[in-house]
N, C-alpha and C. Protein backbone atom coordinates (compact mmCIF):
# COMPACT_ATOMS: atom_id res chain seq x y z
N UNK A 1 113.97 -166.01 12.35
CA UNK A 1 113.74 -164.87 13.22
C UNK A 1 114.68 -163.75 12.78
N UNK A 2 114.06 -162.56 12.79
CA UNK A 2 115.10 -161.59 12.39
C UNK A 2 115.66 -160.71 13.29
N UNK A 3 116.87 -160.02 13.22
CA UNK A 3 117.42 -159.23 14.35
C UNK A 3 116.62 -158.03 13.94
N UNK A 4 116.99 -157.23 14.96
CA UNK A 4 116.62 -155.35 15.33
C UNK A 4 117.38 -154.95 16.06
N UNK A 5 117.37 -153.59 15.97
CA UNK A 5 118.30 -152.90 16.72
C UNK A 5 117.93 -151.74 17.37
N UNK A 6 117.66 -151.99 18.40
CA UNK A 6 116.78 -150.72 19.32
C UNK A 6 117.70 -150.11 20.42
N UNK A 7 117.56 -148.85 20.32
CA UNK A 7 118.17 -148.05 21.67
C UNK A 7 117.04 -147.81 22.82
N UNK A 8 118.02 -148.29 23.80
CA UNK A 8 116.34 -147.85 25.41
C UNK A 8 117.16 -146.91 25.59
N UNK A 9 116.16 -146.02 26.83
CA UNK A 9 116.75 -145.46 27.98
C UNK A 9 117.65 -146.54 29.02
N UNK A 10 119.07 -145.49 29.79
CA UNK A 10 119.20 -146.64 30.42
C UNK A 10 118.82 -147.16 31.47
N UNK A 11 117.22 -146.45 32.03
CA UNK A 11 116.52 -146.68 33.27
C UNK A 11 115.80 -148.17 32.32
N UNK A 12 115.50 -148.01 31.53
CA UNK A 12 114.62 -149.44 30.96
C UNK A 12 115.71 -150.27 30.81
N UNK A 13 116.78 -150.26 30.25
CA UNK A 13 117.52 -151.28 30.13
C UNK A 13 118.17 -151.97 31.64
N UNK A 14 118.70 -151.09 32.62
CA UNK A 14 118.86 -151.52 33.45
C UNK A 14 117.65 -152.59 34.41
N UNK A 15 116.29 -151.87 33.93
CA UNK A 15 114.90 -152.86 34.48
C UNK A 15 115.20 -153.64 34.07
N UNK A 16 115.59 -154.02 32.63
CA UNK A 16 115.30 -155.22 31.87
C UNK A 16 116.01 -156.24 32.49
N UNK A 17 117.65 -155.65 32.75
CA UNK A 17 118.68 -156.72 33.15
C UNK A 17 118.09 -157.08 34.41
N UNK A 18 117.78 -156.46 35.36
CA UNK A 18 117.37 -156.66 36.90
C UNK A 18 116.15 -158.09 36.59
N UNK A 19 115.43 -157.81 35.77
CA UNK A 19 114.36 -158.54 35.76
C UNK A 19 114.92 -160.20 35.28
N UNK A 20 115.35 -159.95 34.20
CA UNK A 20 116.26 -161.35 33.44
C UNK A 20 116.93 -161.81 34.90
N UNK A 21 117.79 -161.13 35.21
CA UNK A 21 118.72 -161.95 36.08
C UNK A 21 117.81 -162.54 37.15
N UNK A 22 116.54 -161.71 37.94
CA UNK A 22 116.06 -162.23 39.26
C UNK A 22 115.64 -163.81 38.66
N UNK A 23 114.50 -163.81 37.05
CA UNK A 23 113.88 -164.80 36.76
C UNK A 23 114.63 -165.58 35.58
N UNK A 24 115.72 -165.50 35.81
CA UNK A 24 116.19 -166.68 35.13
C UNK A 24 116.30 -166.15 33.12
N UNK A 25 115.39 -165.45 32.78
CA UNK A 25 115.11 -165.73 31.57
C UNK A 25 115.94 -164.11 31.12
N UNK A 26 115.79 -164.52 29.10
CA UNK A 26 116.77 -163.54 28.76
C UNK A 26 116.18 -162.65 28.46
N UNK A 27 116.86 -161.14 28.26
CA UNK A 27 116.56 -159.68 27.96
C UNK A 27 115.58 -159.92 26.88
N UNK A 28 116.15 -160.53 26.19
CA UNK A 28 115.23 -160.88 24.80
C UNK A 28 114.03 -161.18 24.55
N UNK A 29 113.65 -162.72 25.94
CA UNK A 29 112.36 -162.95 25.89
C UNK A 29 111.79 -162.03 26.25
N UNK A 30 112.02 -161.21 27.26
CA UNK A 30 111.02 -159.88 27.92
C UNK A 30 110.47 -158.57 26.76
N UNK A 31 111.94 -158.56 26.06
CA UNK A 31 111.31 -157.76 25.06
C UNK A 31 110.38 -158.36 23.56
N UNK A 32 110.57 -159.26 23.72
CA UNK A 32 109.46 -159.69 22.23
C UNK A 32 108.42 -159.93 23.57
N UNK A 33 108.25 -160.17 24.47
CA UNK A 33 106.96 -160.72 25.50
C UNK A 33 106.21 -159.40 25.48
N UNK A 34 106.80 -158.10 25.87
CA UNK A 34 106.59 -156.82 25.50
C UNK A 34 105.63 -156.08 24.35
N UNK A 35 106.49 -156.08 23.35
CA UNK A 35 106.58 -155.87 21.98
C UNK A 35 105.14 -156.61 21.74
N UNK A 36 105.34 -157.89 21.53
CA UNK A 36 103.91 -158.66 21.48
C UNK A 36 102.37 -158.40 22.02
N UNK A 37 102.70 -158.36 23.47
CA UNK A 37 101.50 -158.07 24.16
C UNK A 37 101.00 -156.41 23.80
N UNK A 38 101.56 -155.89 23.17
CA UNK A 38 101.73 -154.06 22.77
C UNK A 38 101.10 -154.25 21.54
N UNK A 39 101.81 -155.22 20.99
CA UNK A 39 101.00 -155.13 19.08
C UNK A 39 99.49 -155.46 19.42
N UNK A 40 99.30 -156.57 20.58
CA UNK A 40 97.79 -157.51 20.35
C UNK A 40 97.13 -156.24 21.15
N UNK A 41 97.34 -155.26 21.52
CA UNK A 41 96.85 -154.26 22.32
C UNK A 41 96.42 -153.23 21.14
N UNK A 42 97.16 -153.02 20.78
CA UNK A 42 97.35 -152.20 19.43
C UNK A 42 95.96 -152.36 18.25
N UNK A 43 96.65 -153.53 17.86
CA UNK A 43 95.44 -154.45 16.96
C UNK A 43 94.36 -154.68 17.60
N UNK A 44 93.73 -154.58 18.75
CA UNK A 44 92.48 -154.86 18.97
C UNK A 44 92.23 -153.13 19.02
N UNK A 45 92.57 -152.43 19.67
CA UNK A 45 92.47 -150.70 19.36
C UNK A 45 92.00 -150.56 17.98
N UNK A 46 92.52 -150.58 17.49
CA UNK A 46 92.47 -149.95 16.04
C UNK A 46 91.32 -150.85 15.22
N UNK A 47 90.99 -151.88 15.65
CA UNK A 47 89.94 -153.04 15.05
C UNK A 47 88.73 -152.27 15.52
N UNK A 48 88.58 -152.29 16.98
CA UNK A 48 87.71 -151.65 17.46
C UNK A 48 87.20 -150.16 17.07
N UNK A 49 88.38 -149.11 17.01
CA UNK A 49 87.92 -147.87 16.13
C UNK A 49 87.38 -147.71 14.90
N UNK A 50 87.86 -149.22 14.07
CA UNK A 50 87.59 -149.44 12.54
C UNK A 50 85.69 -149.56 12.54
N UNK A 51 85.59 -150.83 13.61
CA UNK A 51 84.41 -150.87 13.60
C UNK A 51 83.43 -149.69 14.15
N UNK A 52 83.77 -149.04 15.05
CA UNK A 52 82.88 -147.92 15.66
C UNK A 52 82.87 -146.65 14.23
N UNK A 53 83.74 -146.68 13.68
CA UNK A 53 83.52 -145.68 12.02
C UNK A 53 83.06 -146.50 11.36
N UNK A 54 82.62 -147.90 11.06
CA UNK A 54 81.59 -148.60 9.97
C UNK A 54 80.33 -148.27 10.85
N UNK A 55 80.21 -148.40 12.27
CA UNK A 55 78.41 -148.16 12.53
C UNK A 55 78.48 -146.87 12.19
N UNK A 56 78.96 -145.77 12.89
CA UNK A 56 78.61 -144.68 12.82
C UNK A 56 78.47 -144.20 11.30
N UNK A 57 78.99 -145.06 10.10
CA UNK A 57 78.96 -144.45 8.90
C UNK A 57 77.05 -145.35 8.88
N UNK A 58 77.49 -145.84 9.22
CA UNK A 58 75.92 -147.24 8.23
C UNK A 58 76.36 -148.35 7.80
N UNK A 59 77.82 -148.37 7.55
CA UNK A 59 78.31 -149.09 6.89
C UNK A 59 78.12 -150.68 7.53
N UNK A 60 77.95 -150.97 9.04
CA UNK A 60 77.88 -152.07 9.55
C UNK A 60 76.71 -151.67 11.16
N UNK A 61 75.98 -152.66 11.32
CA UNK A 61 74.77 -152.55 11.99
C UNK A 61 74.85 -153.28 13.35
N UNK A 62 74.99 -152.54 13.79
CA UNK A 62 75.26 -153.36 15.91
C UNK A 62 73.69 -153.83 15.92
N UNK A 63 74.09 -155.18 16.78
CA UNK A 63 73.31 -155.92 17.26
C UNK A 63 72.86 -155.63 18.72
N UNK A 64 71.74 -156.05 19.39
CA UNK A 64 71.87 -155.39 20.71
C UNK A 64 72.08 -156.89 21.65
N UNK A 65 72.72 -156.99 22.64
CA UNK A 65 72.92 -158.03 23.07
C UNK A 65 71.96 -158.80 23.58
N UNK A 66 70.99 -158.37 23.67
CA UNK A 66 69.35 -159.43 23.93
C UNK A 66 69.52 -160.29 22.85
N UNK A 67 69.84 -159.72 21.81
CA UNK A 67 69.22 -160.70 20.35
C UNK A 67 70.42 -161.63 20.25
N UNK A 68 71.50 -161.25 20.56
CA UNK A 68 72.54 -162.26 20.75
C UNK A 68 72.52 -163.14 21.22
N UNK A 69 72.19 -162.92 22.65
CA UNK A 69 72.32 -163.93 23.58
C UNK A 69 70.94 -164.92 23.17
N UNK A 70 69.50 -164.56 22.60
CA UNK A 70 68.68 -165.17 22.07
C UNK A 70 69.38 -165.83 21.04
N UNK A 71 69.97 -165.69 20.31
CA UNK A 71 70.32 -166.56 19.25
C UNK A 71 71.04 -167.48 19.20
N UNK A 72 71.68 -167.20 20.47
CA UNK A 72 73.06 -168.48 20.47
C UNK A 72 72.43 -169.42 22.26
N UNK A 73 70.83 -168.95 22.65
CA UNK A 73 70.56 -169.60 23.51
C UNK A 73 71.00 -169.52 24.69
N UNK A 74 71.83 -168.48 24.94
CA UNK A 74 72.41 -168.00 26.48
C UNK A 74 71.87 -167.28 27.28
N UNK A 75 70.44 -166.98 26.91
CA UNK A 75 69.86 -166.91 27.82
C UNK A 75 69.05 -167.58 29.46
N UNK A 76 69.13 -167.39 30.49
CA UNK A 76 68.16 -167.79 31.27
C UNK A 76 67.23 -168.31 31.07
């Protein structure tokens, strides 16, 4: 695992401590718990924009969800 070195505000840092101390757990876990849930937020953003510029180019062809759900039998 590697270190970093980040400056907060000290309204966030003081949240942070308040929060650690009520639940037991450290500054640390909250911020990679953070950090994490921000990247997978991130990465699905930007996946999603990637794909909406391949339809809109041609480059990749949306399905409509009738034919989906026909194909994998989830239909009614």
């Amino acid at each position: 695992m590697s270190a970093v070195s980040i400056r907060l505000p000290d309204e966030v840092t003081d949240r942070l401590q308040q929060l650690a101390q009520r639940t037991g757990r450290s500054k640390t876990f909250y911020m990679i718990e953070a950090i994490t849930e921000h990247l997978n937020d991130l990465e699905d953003l930007y996946l999603a924009e990637q794909r909406l510029l391949d339809i809109r180019s041609g480059k990749t062809k949306a399905v409509p969800l009738e034919e989906l759900m026909k194909l994998y039998v989830l239909e009614d």
